[in-house]
Protein backbone atom coordinates (compact mmCIF):
# COMPACT_ATOMS: atom_id res chain seq x y z
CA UNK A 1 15.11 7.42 32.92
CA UNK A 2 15.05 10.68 30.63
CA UNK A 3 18.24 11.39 29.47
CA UNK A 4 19.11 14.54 27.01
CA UNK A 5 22.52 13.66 25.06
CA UNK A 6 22.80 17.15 23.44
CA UNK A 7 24.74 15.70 20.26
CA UNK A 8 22.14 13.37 19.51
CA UNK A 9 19.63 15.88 19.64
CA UNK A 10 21.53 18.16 17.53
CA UNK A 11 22.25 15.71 14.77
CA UNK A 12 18.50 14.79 14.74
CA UNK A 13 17.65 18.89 14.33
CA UNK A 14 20.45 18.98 11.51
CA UNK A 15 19.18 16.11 9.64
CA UNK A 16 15.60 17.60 9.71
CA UNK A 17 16.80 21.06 8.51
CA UNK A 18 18.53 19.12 5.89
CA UNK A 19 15.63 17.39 4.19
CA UNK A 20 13.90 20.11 4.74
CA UNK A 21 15.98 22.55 2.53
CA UNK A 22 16.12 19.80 0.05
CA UNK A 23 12.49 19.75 0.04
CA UNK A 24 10.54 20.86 -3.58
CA UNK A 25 7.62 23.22 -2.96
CA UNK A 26 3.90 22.00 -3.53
CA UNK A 27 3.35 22.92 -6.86
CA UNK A 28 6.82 21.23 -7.77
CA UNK A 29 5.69 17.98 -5.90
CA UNK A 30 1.99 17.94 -6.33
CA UNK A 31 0.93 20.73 -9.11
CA UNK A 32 -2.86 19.82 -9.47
CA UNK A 33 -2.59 20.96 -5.51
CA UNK A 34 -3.33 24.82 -4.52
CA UNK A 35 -3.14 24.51 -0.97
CA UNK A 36 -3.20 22.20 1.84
CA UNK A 37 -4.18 23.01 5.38
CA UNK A 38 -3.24 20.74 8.36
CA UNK A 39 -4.65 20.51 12.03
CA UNK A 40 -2.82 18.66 14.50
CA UNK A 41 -3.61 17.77 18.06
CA UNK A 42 -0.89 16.31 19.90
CA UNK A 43 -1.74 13.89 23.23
CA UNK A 44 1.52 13.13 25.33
CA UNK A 45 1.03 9.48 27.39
CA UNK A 46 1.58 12.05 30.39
CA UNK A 47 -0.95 14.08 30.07
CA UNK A 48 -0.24 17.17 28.29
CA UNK A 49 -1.79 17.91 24.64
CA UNK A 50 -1.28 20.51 22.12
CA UNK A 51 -2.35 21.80 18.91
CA UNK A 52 -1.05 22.97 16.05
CA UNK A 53 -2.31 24.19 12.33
CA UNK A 54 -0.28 24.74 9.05
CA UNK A 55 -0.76 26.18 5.79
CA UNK A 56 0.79 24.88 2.68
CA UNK A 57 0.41 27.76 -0.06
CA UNK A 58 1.90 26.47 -3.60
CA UNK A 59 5.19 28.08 -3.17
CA UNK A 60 5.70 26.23 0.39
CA UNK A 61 7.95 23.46 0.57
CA UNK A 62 6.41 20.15 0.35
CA UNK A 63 7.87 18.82 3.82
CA UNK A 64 5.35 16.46 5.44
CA UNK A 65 7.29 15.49 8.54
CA UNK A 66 6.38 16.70 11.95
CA UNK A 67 8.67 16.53 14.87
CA UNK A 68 7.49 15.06 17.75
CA UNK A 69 6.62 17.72 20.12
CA UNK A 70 8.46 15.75 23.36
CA UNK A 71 11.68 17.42 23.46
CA UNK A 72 13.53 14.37 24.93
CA UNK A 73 12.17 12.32 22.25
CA UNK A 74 14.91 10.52 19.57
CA UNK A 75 14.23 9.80 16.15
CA UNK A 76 10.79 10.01 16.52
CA UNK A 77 8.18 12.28 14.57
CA UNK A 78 5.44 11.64 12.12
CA UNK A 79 5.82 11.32 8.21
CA UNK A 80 2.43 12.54 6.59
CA UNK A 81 3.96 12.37 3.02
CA UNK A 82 2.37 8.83 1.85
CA UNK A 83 -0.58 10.06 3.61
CA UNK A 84 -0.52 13.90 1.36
CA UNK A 85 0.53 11.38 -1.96
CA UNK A 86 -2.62 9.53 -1.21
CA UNK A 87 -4.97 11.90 -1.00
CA UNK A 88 -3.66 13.71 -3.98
CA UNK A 89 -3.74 10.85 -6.23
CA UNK A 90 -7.22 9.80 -5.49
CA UNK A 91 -8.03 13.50 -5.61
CA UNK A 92 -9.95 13.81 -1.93
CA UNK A 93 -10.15 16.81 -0.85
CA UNK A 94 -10.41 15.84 3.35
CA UNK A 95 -8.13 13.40 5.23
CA UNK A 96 -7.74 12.26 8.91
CA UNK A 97 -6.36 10.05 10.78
CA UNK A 98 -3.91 9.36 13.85
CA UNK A 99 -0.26 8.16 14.77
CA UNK A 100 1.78 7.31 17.57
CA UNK A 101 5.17 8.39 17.66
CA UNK A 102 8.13 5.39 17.96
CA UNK A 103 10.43 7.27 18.72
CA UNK A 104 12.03 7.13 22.23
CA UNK A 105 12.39 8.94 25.53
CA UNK A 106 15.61 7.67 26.37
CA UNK A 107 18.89 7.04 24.79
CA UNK A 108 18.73 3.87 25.76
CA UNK A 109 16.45 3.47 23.14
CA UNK A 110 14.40 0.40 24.50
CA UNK A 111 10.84 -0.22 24.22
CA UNK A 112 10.39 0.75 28.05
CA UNK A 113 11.03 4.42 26.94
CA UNK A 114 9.37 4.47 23.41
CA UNK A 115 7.77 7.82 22.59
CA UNK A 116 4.39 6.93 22.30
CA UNK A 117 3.22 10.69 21.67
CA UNK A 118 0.15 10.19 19.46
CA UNK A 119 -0.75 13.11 16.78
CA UNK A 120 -4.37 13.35 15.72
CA UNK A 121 -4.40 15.37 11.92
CA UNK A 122 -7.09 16.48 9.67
CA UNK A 123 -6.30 17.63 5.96
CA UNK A 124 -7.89 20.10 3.60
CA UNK A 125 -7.07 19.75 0.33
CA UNK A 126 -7.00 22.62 -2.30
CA UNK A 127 -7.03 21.98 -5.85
CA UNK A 128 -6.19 24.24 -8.98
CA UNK A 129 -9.76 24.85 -10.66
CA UNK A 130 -8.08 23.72 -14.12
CA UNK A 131 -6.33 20.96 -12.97
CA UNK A 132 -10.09 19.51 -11.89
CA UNK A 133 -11.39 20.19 -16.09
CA UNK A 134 -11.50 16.69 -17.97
CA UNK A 135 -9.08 15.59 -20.49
C-alpha cells in the first residue's frame, strides 16, 4: 500500500537541505579535483526510467547524495561520496557502477515495500594539471 505521510516527507527534504548547506565545495573537499561530471540513469521496478547528468565545477558543493527519484520513497537515496573519495584517492579519472535504493515505498517500512529503485552512474573525473606534476 503507498502511503504519503506529508511530515515524514518533509523532515526527509529538511534533513537533505541541511547536509547539503553544510556541505564544503570540491576544491575544499577534494583540491587535486577540477571537475566532476555525473550521468545517472534511473530504472523504477515498475517500469519507468530516467536520466539525469550533473556538473561539479570547483566552487560546487561537494554533496554526493542523490534522492531517490520515487516520490513516495522514505529514507532512501544513493550516497556516491565513498565512491567520489575512491576514485580521487587512486586518482582514476572514470567510474561506474550501480545501486539499488533501500529505501521504502511505504511507511510501514517493511521489506514488502522496499524501494528497490536502482541508479546506474558513470563518473568523469577532472584533475588540476599541477596537482598531476610529481613531488
Amino acid at each position: 500500500m503507498r502511503e504519503k505521510t506529508p511530515g515524514a516527507y518533509k523532515q526527509q527534504r529538511d534533513g537533505q537541505r541541511r547536509a547539503y548547506s553544510l556541505s564544503s565545495s570540491l576544491v575544499e573537499t577534494y583540491p587535486a579535483l577540477d571537475q566532476l561530471v555525473l550521468k545517472m540513469t534511473f530504472s523504477d521496478p515498475l517500469g519507468a526510467g530516467s536520466q539525469q547528468a550533473h556538473m561539479f565545477a570547483a566552487g560546487a558543493k561537494a554533496f554526493f547524495f542523490i534522492a531517490c527519484p520515487c516520490s513516495i520513497c522514505l529514507e532512501g537515496g544513493f550516497d556516491l561520496e565513498s565512491v567520489v573519495a575512491k576514485l580521487v584517492a587512486a586518482r582514476r579519472e572514470q567510474g561506474a557502477g550501480e545501486l539499488t535504493c533501500r529505501g521504502w515505498r511505504s511507511i510501514a517500512r517493511d521489506d514488502e515495500h522496499r524501494c528497490l529503485t536502482k541508479l546506474s552512474y558513470s563518473m568523469s573525473l577532472l584533475y588540476k594539471a599541477d596537482s598531476l606534476r610529481p613531488g
